[in-house]
C-alpha atoms as a PDB file:
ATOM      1  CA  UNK A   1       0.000   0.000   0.000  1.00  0.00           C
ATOM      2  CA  UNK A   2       2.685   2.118   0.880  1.00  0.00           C
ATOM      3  CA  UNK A   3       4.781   1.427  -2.540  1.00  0.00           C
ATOM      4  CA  UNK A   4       1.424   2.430  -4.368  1.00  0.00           C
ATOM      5  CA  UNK A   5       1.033   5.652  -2.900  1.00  0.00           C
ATOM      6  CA  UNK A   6       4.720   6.272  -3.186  1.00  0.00           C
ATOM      7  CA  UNK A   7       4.320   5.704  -7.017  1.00  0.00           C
ATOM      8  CA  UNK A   8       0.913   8.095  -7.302  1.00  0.00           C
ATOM      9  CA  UNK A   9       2.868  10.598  -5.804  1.00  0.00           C
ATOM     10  CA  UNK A  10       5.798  10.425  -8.411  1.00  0.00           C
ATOM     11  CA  UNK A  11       3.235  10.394 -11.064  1.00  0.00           C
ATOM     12  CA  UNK A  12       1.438  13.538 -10.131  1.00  0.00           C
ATOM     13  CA  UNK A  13       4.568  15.528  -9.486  1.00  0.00           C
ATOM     14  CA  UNK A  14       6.130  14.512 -13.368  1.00  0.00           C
ATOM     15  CA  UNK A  15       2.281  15.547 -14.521  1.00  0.00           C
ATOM     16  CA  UNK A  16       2.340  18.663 -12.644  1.00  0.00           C
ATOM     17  CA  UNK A  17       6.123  19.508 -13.920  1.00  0.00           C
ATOM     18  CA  UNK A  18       4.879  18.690 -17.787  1.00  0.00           C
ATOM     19  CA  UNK A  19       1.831  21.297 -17.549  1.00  0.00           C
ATOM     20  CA  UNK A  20       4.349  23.735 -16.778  1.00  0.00           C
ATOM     21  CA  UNK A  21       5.921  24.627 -19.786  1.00  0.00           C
ATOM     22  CA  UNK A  22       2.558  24.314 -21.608  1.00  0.00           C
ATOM     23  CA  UNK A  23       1.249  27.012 -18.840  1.00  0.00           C
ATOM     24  CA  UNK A  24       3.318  29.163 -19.625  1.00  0.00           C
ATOM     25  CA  UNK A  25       3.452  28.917 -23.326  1.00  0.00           C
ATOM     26  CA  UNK A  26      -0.274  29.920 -23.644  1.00  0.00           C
ATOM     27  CA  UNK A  27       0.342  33.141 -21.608  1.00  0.00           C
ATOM     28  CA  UNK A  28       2.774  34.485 -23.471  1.00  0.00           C
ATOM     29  CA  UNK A  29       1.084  33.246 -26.410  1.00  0.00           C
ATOM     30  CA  UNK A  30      -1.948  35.382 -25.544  1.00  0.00           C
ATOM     31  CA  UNK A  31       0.223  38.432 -24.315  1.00  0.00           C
ATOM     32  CA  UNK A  32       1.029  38.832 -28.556  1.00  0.00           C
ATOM     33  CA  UNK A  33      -2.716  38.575 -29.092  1.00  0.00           C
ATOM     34  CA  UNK A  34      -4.169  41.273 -31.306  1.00  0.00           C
ATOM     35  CA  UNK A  35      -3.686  43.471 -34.240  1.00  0.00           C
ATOM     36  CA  UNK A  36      -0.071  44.283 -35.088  1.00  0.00           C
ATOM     37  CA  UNK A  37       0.523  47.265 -37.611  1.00  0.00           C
ATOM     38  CA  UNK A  38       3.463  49.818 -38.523  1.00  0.00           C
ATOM     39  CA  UNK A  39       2.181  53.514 -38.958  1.00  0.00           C
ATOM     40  CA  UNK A  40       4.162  55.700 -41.436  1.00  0.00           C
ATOM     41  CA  UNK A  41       3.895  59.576 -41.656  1.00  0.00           C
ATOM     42  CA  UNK A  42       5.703  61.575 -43.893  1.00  0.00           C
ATOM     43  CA  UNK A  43       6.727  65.468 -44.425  1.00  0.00           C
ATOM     44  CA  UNK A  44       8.324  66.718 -47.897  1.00  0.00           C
ATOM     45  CA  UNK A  45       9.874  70.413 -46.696  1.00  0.00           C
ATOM     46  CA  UNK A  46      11.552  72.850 -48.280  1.00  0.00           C
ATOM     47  CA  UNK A  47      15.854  72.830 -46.652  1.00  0.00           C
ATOM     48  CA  UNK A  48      16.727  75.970 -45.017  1.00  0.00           C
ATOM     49  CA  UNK A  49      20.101  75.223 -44.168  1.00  0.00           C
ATOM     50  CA  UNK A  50      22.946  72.838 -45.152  1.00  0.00           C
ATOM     51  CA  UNK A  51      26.366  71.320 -43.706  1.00  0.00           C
ATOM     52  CA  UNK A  52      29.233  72.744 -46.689  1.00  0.00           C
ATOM     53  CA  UNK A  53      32.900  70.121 -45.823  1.00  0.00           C
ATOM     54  CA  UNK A  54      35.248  72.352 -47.911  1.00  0.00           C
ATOM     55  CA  UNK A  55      38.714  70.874 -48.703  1.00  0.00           C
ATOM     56  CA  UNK A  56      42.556  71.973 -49.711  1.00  0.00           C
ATOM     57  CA  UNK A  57      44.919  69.691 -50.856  1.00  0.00           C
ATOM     58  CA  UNK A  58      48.399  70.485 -51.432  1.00  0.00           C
ATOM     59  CA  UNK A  59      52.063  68.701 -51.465  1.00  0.00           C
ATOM     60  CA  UNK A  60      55.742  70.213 -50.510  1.00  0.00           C
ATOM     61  CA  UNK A  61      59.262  69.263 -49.641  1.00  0.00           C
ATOM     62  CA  UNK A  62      58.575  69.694 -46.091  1.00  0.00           C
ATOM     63  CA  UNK A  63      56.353  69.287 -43.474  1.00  0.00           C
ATOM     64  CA  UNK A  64      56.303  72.355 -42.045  1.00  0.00           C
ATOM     65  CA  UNK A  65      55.700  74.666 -45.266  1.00  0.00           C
ATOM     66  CA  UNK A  66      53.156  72.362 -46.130  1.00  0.00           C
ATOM     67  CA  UNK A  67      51.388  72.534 -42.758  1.00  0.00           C
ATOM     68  CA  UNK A  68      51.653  76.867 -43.257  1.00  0.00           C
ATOM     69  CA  UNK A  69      49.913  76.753 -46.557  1.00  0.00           C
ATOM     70  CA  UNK A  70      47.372  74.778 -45.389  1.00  0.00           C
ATOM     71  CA  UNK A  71      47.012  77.278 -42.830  1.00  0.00           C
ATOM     72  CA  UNK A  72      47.244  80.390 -45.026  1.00  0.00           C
ATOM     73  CA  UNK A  73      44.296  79.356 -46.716  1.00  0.00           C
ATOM     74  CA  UNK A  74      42.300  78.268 -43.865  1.00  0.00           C
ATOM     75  CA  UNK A  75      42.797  81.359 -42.628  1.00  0.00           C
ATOM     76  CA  UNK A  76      41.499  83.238 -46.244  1.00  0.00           C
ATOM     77  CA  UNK A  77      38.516  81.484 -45.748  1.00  0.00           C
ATOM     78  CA  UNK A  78      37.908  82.170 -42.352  1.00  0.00           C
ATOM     79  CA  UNK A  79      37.960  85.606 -43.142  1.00  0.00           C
ATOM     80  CA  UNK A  80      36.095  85.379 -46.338  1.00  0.00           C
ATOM     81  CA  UNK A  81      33.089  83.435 -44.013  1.00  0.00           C
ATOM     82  CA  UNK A  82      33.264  86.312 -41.793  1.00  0.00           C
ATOM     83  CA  UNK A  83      31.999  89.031 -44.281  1.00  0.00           C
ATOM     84  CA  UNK A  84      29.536  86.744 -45.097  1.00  0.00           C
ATOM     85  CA  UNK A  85      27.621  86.576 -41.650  1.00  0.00           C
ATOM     86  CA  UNK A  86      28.745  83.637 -40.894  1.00  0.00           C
ATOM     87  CA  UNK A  87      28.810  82.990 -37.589  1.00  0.00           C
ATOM     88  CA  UNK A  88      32.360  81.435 -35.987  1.00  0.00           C
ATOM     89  CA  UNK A  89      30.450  78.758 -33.978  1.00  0.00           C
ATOM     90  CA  UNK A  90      29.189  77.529 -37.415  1.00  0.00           C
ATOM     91  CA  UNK A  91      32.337  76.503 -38.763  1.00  0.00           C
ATOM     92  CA  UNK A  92      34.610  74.063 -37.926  1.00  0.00           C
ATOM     93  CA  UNK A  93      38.409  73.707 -38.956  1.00  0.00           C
ATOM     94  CA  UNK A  94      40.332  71.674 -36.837  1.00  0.00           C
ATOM     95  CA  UNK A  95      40.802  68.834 -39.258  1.00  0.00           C
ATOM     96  CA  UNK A  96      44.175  68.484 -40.782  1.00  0.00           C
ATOM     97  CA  UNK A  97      45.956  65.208 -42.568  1.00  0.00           C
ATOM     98  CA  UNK A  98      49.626  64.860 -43.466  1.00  0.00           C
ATOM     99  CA  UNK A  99      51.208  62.367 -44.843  1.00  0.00           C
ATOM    100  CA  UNK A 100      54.987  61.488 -46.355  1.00  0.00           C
ATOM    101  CA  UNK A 101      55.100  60.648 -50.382  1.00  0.00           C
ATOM    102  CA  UNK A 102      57.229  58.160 -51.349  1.00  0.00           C
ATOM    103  CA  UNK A 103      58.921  57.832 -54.778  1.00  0.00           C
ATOM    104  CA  UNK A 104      60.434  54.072 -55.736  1.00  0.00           C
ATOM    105  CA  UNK A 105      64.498  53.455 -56.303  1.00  0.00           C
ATOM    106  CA  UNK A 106      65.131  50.532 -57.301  1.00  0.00           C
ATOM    107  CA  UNK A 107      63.823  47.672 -54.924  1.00  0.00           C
ATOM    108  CA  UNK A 108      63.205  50.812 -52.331  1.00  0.00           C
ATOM    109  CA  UNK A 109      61.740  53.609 -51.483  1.00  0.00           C
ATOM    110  CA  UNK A 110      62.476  57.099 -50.868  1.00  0.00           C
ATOM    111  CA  UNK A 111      60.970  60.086 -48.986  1.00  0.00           C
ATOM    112  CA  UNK A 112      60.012  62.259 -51.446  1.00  0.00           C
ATOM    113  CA  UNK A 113      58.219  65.058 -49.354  1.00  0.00           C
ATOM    114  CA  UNK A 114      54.511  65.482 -47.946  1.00  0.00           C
ATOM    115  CA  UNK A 115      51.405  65.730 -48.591  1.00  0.00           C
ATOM    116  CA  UNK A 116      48.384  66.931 -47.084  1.00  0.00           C
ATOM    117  CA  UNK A 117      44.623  68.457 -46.245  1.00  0.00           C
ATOM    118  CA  UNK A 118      42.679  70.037 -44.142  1.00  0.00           C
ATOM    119  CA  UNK A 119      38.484  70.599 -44.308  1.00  0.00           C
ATOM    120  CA  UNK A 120      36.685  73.194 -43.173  1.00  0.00           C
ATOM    121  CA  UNK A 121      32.980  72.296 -42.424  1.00  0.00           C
ATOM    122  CA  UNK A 122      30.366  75.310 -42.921  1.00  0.00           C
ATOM    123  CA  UNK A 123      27.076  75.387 -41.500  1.00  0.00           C
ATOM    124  CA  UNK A 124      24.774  77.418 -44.060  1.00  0.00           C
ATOM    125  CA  UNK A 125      22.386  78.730 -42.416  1.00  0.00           C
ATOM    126  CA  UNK A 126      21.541  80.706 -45.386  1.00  0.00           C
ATOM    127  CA  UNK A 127      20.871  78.971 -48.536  1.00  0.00           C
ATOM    128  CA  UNK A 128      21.329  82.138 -50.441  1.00  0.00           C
ATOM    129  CA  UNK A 129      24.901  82.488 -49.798  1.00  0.00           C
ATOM    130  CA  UNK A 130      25.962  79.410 -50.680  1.00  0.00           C
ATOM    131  CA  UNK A 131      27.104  80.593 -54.350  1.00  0.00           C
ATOM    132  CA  UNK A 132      29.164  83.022 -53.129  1.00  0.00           C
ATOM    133  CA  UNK A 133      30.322  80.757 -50.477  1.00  0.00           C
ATOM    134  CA  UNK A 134      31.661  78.107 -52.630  1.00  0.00           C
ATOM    135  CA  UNK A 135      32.942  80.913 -55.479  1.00  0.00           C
ATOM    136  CA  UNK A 136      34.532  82.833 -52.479  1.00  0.00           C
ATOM    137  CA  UNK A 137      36.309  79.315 -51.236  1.00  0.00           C
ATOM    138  CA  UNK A 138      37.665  77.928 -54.554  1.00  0.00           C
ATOM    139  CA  UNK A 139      38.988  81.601 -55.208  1.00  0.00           C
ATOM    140  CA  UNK A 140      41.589  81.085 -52.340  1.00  0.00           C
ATOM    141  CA  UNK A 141      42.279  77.920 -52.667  1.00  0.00           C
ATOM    142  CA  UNK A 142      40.110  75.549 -52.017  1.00  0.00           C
ATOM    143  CA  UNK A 143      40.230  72.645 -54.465  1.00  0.00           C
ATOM    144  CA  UNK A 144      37.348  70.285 -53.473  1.00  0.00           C
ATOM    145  CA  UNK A 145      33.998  69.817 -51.692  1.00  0.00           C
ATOM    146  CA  UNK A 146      33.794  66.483 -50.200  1.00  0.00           C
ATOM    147  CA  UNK A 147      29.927  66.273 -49.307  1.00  0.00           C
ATOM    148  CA  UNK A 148      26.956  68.346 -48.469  1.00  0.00           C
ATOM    149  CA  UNK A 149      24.017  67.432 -46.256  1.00  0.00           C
ATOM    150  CA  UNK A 150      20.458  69.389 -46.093  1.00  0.00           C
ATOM    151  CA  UNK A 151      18.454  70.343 -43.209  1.00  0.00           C
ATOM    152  CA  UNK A 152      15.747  72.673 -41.649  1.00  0.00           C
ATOM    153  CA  UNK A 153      15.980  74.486 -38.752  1.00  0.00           C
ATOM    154  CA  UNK A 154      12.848  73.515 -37.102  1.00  0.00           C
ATOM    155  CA  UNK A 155      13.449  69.385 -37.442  1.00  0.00           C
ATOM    156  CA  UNK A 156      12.457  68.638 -33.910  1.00  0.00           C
ATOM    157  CA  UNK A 157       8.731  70.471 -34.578  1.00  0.00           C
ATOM    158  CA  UNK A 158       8.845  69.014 -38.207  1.00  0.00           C
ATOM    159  CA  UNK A 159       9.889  65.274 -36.789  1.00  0.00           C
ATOM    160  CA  UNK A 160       7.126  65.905 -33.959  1.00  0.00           C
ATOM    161  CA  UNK A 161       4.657  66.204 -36.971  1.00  0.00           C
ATOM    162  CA  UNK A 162       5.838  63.744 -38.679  1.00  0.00           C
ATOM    163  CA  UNK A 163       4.866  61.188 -35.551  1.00  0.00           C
ATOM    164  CA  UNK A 164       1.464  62.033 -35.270  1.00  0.00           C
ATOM    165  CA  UNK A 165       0.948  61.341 -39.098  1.00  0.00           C
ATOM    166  CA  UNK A 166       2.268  57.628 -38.383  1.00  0.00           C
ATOM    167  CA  UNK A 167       0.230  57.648 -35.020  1.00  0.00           C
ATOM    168  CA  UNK A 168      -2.843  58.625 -37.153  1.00  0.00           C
ATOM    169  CA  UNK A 169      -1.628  56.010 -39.906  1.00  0.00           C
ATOM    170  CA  UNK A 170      -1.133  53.319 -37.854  1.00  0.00           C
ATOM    171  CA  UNK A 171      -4.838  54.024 -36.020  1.00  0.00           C
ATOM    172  CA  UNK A 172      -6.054  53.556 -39.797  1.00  0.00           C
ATOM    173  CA  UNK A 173      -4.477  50.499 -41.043  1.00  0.00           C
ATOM    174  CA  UNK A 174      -5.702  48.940 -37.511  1.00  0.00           C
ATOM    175  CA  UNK A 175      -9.085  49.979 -38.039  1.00  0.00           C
ATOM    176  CA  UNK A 176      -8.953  48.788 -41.333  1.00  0.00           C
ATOM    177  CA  UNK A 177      -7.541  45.358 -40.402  1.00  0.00           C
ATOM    178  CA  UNK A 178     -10.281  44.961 -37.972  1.00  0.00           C
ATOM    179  CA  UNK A 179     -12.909  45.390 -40.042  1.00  0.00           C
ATOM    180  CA  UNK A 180     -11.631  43.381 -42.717  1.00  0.00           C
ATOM    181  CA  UNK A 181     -11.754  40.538 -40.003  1.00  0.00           C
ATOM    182  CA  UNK A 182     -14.997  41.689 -38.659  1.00  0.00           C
ATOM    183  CA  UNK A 183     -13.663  42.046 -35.366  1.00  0.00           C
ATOM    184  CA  UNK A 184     -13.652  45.569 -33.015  1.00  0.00           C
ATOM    185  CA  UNK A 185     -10.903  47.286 -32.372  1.00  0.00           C
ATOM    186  CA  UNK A 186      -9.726  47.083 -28.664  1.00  0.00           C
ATOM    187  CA  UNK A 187      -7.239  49.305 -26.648  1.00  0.00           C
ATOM    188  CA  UNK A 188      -3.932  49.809 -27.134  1.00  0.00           C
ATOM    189  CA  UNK A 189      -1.498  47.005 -25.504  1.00  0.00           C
ATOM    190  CA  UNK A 190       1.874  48.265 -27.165  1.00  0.00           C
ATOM    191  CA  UNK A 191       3.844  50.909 -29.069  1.00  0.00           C
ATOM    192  CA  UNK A 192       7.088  51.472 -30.045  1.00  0.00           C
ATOM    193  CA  UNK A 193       8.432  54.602 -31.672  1.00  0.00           C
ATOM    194  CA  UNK A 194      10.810  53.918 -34.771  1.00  0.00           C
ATOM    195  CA  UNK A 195      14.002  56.142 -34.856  1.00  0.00           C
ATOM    196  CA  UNK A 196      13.164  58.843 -37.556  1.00  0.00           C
ATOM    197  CA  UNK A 197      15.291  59.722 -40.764  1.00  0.00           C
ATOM    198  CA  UNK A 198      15.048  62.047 -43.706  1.00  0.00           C
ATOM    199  CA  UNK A 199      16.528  61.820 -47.056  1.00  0.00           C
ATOM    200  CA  UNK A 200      16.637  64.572 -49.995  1.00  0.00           C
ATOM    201  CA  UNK A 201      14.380  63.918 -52.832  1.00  0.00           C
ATOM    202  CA  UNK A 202      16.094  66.261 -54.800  1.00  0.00           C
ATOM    203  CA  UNK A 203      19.710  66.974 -54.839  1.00  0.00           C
ATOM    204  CA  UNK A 204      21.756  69.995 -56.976  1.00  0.00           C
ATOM    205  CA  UNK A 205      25.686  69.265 -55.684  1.00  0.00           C
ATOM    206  CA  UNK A 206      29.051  68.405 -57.676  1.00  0.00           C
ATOM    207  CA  UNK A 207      31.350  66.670 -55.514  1.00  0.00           C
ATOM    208  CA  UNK A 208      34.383  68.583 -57.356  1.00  0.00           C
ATOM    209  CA  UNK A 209      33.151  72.059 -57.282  1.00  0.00           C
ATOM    210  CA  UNK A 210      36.179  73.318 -59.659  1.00  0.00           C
ATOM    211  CA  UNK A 211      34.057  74.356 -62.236  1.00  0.00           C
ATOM    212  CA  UNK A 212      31.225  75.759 -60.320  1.00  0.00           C
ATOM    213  CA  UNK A 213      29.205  78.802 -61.619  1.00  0.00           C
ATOM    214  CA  UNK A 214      27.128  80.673 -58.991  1.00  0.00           C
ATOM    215  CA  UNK A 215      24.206  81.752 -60.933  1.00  0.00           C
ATOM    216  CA  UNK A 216      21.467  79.718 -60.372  1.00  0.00           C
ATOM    217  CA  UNK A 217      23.722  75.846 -59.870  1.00  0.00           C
ATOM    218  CA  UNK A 218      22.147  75.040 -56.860  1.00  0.00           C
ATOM    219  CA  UNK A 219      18.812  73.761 -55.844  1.00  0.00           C
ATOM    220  CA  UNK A 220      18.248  72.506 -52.427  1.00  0.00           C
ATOM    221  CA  UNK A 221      14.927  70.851 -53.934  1.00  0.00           C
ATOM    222  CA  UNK A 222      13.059  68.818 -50.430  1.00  0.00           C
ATOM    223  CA  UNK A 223      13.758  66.785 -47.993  1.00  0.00           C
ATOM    224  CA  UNK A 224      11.698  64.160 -46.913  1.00  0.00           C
ATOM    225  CA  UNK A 225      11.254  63.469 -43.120  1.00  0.00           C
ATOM    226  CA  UNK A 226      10.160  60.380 -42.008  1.00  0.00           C
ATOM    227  CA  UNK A 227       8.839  58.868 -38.811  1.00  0.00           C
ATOM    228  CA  UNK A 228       7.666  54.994 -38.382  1.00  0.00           C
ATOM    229  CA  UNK A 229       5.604  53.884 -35.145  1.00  0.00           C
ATOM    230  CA  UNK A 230       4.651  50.238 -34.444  1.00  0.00           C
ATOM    231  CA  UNK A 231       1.543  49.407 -32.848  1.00  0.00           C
ATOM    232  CA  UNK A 232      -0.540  46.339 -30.947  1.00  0.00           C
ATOM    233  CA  UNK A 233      -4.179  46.380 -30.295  1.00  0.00           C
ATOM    234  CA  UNK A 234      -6.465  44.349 -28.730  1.00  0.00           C
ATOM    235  CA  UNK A 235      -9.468  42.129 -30.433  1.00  0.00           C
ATOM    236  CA  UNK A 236     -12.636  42.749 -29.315  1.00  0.00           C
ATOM    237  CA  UNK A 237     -15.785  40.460 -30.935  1.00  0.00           C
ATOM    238  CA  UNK A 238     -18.309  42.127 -31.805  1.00  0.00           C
END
């Protein structure tokens, strides 16, 4: 009699252990319950300001006359920037690069002096200027333009927009969903907020500005801000 119990015992504790994992299965099974959908809103704006990376290359005998014409035009430009009401805290040129050249001998090689850059990175805050920013820049000296990026000013307000467009989307498609199932629309069990982006959907920019004509080159065309927001909601029957 004893043996017998002992065994019923052992038996209900391995059945107890299996329902376990099936337990808890189902519960998180039902915590993903619902209508899942991403909400996309979008903004096409005008730029009203842009990010300029202006460049001078150059190569000497020596490091140190090389480093002092690199300098010499920095400093033409700074000044240059100046008269244009550009603000100091806008620009940034710290960046400098130099490097020895090598020439081959034989099976070796041989120093055969330096050569270097430095950029100087602009922030326009003035679209209008930018023709006589870049005209003004290759004019003492500057022999490349590595990159330009496009902004506005107001992104923060413009990206806040842009989030209740893919709140209101995402409402839709759910709505939609739900009815398409014939099923109501319950509250809302989870959200998560997609890191927002913008691209330009039109883009005027030579990267080599050494044959760049002011009048009328440039056109900042839009940029397109984006935000994405994921959504769960519950099912309700109707």
């Amino acid at each position: 009699m004893r043996d017998r119990s002992r065994r019923l015992a052992h038996a209900l504790c391995a059945l107890t252990v299996a329902l376990f994992p099936v337990t808890a299965h189902a519960d998180d099974h039902a915590s993903t319950q619902g209508i899942q959908v991403t909400g996309r809103g979008v903004l096409l704006v005008e730029p009203d300001m842009a990010t300029v990376t202006l460049n001078v290359t150059a190569e000497d005998d020596a490091a140190d006359a090389l480093k002092a014409r690199l300098d010499r035009v920095t400093e033409q430009v700074l000044k240059m920037v100046a008269r244009l009401d550009i603000k100091r805290r806008d620009v940034t040129a710290a960046m400098i690069n130099i490097n020895p050249r090598y020439r081959r001998e034989g099976q070796r090689s041989v120093l055969d002096g330096v050569q270097g850059s430095r950029s100087i990175v602009v922030v326009l805050r003035d679209l209008d200027r930018y023709g006589a920013l870049l005209d003004g820049a290759l004019g003492l000296g500057i022999n490349g333009v590595s990159g330009m990026s496009l902004d506005h000013s107001e992104r923060a307000r413009l990206e806040e927009d842009a989030l209740g467009r893919a709140i209101d989307d995402a409402q839709r498609r759910a709505r939609f969903v739900a009815d398409q199932f014939d099923v109501r629309l319950g509250a809302l069990l989870d959200a998560e907020v997609q890191a927002g982006y913008s691209e330009p959907q039109a883009r005027m920019m030579r990267s080599e500005a050494m044959n760049f004509d002011a009048g009328g080159d440039f056109s900042p065309g839009e940029i397109r801000i984006t935000r994405d927001v994921r959504a769960l909601f519950a099912i309700r029957t109707r």
